[in-house]
Protein backbone atom coordinates (compact mmCIF):
# COMPACT_ATOMS: atom_id res chain seq x y z
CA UNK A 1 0.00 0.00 0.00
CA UNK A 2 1.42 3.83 0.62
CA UNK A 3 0.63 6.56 2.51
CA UNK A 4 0.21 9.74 0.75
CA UNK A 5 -0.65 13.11 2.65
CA UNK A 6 -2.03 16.19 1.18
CA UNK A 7 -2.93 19.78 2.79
CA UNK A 8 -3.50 23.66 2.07
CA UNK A 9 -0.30 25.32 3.50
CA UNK A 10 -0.69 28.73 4.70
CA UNK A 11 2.88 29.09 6.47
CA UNK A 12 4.36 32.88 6.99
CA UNK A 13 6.29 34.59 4.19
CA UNK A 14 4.88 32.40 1.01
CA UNK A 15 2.39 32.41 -1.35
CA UNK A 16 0.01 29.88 -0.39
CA UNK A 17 0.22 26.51 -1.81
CA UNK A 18 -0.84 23.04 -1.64
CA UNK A 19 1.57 20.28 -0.17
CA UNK A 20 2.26 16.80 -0.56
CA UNK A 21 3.94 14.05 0.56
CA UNK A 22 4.29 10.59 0.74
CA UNK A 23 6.32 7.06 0.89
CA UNK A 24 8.31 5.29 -2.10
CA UNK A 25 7.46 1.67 -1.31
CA UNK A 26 5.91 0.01 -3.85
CA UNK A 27 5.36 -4.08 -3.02
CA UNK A 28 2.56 -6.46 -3.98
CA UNK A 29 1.14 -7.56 -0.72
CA UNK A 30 4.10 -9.83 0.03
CA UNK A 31 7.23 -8.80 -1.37
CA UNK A 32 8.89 -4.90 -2.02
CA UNK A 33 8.67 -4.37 -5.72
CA UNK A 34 10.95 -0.81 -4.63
CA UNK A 35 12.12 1.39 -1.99
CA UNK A 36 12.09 3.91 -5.33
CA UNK A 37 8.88 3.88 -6.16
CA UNK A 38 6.89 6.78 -7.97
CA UNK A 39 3.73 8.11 -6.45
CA UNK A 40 3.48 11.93 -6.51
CA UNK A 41 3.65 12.89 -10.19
CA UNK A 42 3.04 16.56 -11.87
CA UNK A 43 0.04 16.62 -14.18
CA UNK A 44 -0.02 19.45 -17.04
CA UNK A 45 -2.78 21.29 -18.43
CA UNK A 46 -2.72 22.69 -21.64
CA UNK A 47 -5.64 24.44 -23.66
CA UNK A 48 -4.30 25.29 -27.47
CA UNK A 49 -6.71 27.21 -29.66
CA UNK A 50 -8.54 25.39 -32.49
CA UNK A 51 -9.64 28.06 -34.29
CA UNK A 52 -6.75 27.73 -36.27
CA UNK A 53 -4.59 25.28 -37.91
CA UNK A 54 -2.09 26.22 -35.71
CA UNK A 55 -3.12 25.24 -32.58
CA UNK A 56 -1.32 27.69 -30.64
CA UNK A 57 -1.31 26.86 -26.49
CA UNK A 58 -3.32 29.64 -24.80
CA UNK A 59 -2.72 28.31 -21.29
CA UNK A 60 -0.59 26.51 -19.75
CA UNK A 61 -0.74 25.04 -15.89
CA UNK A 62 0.09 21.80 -13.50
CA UNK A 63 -2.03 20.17 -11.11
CA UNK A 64 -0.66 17.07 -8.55
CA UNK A 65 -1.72 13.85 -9.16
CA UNK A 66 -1.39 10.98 -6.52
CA UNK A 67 -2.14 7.61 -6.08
CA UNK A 68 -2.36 4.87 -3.30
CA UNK A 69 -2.97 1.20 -4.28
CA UNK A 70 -2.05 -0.54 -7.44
CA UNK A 71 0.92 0.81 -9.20
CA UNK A 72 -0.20 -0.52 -12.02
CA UNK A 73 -3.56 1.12 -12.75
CA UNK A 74 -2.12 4.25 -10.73
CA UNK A 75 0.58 4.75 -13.84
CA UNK A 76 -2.08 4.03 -16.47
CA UNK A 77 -4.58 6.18 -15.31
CA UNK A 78 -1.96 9.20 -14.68
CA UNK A 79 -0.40 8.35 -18.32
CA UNK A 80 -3.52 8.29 -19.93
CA UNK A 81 -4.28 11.93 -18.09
CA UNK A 82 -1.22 13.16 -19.33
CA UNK A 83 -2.13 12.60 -22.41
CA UNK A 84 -5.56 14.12 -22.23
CA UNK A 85 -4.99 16.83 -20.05
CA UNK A 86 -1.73 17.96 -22.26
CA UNK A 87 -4.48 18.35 -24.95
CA UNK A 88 -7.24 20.31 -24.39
CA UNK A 89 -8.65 21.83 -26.88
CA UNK A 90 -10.93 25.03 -26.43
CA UNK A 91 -11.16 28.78 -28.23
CA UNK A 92 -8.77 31.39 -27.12
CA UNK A 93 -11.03 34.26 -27.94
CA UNK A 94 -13.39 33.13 -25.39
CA UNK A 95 -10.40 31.99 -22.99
CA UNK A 96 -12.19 28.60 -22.81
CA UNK A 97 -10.54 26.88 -20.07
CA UNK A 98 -11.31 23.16 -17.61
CA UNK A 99 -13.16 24.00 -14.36
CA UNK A 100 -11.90 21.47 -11.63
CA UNK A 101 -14.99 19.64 -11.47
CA UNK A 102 -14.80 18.54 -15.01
CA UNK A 103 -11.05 17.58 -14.48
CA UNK A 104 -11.63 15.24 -11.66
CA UNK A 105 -14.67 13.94 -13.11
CA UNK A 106 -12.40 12.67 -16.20
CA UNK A 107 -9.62 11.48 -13.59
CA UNK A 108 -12.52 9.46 -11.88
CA UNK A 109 -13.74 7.83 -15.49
CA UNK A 110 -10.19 6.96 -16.51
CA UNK A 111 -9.63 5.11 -13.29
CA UNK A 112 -12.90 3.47 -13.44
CA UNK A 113 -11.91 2.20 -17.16
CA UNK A 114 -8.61 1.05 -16.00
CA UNK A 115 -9.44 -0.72 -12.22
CA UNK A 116 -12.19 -2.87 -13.87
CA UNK A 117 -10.19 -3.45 -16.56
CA UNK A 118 -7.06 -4.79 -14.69
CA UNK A 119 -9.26 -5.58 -11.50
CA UNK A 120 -7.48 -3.75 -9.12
CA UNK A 121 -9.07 -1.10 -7.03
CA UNK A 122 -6.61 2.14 -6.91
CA UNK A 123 -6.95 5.71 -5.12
CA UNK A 124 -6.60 9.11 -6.08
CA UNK A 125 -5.61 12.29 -4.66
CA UNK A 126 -5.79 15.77 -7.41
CA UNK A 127 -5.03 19.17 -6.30
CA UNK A 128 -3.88 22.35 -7.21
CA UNK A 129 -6.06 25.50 -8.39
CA UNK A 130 -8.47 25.31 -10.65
CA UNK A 131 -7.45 27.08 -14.50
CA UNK A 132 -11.05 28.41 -14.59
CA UNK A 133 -11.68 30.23 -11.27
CA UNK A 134 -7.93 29.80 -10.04
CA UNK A 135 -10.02 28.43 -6.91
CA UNK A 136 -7.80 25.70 -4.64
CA UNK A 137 -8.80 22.00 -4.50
CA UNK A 138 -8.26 19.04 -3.11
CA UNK A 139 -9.63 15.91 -4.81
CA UNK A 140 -9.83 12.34 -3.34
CA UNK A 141 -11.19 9.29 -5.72
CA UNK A 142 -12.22 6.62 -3.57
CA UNK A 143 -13.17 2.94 -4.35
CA UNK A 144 -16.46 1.72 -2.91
CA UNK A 145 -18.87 -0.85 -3.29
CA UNK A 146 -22.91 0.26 -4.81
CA UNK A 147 -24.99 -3.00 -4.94
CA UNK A 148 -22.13 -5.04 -5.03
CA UNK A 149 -19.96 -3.26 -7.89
CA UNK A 150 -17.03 -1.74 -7.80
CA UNK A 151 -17.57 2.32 -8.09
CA UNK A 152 -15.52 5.39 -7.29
CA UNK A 153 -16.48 8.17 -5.13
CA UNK A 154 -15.04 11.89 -5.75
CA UNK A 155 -15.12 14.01 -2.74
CA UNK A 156 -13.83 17.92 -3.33
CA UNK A 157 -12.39 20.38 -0.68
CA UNK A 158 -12.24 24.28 -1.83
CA UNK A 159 -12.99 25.23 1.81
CA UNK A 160 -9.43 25.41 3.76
CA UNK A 161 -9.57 27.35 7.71
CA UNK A 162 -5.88 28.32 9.21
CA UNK A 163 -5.28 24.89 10.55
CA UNK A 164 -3.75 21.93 9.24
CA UNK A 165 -6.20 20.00 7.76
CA UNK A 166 -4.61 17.10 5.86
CA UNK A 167 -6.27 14.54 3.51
CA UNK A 168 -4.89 11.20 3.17
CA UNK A 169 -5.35 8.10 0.90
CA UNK A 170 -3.39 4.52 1.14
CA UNK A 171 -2.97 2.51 4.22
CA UNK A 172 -3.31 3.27 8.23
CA UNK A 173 -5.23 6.76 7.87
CA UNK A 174 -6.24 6.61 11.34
CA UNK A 175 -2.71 6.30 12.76
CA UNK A 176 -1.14 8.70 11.01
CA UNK A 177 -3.93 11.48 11.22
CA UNK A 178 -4.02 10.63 15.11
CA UNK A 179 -0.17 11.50 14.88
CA UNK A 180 -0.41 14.36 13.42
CA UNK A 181 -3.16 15.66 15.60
CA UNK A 182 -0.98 15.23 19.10
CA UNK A 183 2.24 16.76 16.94
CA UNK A 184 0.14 19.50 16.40
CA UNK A 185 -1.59 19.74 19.58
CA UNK A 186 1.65 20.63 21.32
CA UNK A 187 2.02 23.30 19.02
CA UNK A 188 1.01 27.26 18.39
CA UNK A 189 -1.39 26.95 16.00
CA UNK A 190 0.91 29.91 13.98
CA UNK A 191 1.62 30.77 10.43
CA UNK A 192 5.19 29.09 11.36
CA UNK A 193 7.27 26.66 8.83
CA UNK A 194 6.84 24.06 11.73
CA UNK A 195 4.01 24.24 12.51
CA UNK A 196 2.91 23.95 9.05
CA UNK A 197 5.19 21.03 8.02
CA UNK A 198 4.16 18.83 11.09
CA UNK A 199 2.88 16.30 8.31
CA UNK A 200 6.51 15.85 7.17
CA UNK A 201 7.99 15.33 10.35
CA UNK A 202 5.20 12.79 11.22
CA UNK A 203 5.27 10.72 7.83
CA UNK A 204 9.46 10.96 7.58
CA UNK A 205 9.28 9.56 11.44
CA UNK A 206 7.30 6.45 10.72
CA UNK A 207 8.73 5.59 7.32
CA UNK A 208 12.69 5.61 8.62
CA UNK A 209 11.00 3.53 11.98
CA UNK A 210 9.42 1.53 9.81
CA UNK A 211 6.54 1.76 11.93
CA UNK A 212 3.97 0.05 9.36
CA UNK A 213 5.25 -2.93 6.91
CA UNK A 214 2.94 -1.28 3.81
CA UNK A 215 4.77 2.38 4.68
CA UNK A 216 8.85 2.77 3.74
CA UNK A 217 11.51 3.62 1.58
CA UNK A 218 11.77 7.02 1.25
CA UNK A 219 10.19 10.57 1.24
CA UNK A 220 8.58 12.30 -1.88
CA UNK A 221 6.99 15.50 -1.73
CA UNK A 222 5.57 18.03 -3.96
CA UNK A 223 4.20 21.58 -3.70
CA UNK A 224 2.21 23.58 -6.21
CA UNK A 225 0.32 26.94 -6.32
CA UNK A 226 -1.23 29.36 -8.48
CA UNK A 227 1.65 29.57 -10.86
CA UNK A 228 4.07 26.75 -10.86
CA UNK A 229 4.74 22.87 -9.84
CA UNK A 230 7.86 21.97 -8.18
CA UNK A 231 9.30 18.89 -6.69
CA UNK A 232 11.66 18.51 -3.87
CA UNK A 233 14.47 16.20 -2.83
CA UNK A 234 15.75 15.67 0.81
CA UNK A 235 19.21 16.53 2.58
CA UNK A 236 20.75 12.49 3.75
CA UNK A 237 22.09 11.59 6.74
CA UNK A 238 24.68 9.44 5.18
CA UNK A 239 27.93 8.30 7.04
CA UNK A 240 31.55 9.20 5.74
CA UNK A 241 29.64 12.23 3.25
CA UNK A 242 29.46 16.07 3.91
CA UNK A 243 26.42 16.16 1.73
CA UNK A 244 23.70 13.79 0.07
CA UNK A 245 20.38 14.28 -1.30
CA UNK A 246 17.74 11.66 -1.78
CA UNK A 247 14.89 11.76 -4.62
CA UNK A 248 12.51 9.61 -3.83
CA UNK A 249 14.52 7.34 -1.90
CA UNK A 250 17.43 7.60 -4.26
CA UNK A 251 20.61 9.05 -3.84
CA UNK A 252 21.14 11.22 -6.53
CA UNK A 253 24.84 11.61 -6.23
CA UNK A 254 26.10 8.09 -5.69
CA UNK A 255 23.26 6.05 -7.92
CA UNK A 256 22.32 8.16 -10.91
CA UNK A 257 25.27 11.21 -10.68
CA UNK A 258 23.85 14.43 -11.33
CA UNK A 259 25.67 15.63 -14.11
CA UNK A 260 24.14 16.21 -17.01
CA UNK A 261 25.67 17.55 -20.19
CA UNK A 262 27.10 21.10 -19.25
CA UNK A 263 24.34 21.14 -17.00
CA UNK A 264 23.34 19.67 -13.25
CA UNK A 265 20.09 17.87 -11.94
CA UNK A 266 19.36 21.13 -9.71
CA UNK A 267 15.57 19.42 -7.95
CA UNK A 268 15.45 21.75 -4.71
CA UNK A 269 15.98 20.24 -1.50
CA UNK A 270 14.83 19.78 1.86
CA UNK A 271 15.91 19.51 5.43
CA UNK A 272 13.09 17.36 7.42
């Protein structure tokens, strides 16, 4: 399974955003597939004008797409997305864009196609702000049973207060929100960068404890607001090294190198 964690962050001296973050285990019940795994994954919009043969792109945005639960269906249904979502087609002179509704409403039919198809039941998590109203959101797609069939709830939260108020998908929700509620009980409930990022320090706590078999590997996160997407990496606590970075779990220096032509992987990091 996988734990993946996502909240409104209203924390002193940034534009507000959404966060999220979650676990790189990916196994199949029994055995760890990888410690590596993908599960936090930017998801473009683009609206190009077809009023012409051109096509030209009138608007261009990212939302963050999640998923607990099959790895399988969760990279076919965010594939298929991309694809979709990276083609919208619309009339610039009318500045025809999605509303958020209609975007998780495809997300939800996509996953439906693909969990019956491969029989594996799969969760969701969308967020960002919405390219019509520029409203935040945060979108959960749900398995549940109606008469015996497999179906998919969508539940939608535009309504965030000054408190951390995180959703979650994947395995051991109770725990984890329970944790998070005495972290942040002991707490000034501030606009302060730790108060805020309690969620972090919670999730990074029980995946390096290895608290829950279904939770570990590493620590992804992502954060995106009005304008942009961004993904983070993590400062590593690794002996006999002055400095390491993890991306999801993997040490950038030591397993991949970040070199790159005349250029550098440069993915902005973290200390939790």
């Amino acid at each position: 399974m996988t734990a993946i964690l996502s909240w409104f962050n209203k924390e002193k001296g940034t534009l507000p955003y959404i966060m999220t973050v979650g676990d790189t285990k990916i196994s199949n019940g029994e055995d760890t597939l990888t410690l590596e795994g993908a599960k936090i994954l930017e998801l473009p919009i683009r609206c190009k004008d077809l009023s012409t043969p051109y096509q030209e792109v009138y608007f261009t945005s990212s939302l963050s797409f999640s998923y607990a639960g099959s790895a399988l269906v969760g990279f076919n249904v965010y594939c298929a997305l991309q694809t979709m979502f990276s083609n919208i087609g619309g009339l610039k002179k009318y500045n025809q864009l999605p509303d958020y509704v209609s975007l998780c409403e495809k997300a939800k039919d996509v996953l439906f196609f693909y969990s019956t198809g491969i029989r594996s039941p799969s969760e969701l998590v969308l967020s960002g702000f919405c390219p019509k109203s520029e409203v935040p959101f945060i979108t959960t797609i749900k398995p549940v049973l109606k008469d015996d069939v497999l179906d998919y709830n969508i539940f939608c939260k535009t309504d965030f207060s000054d408190l951390v108020d995180v959703i979650i998908i994947g395995d051991k929700k109770t725990e984890i929100l329970e944790e998070i509620d005495v972290q942040l009980s002991n707490q000034n409930k501030d606009d302060s960068t730790k108060y805020w990022r309690t969620p972090i320090k919670v999730l990074n706590r029980i995946i390096k404890e290895k608290q829950f078999a279904t939770i570990g590997g590493g620590m992804q996160m992502t954060t995106v607001n009005l304008f942009r997407f961004e993904t983070y990496s993590f400062f590593a606590d690794i002996e006999g090294r002055d400095f390491a970075m993890k991306y999801r779990n993997i040490d950038i220096f030591e397993d991949l190198g970040n070199n790159l032509g005349d250029c550098r992987i440069s993915i902005t990091c973290l200390e939790v």
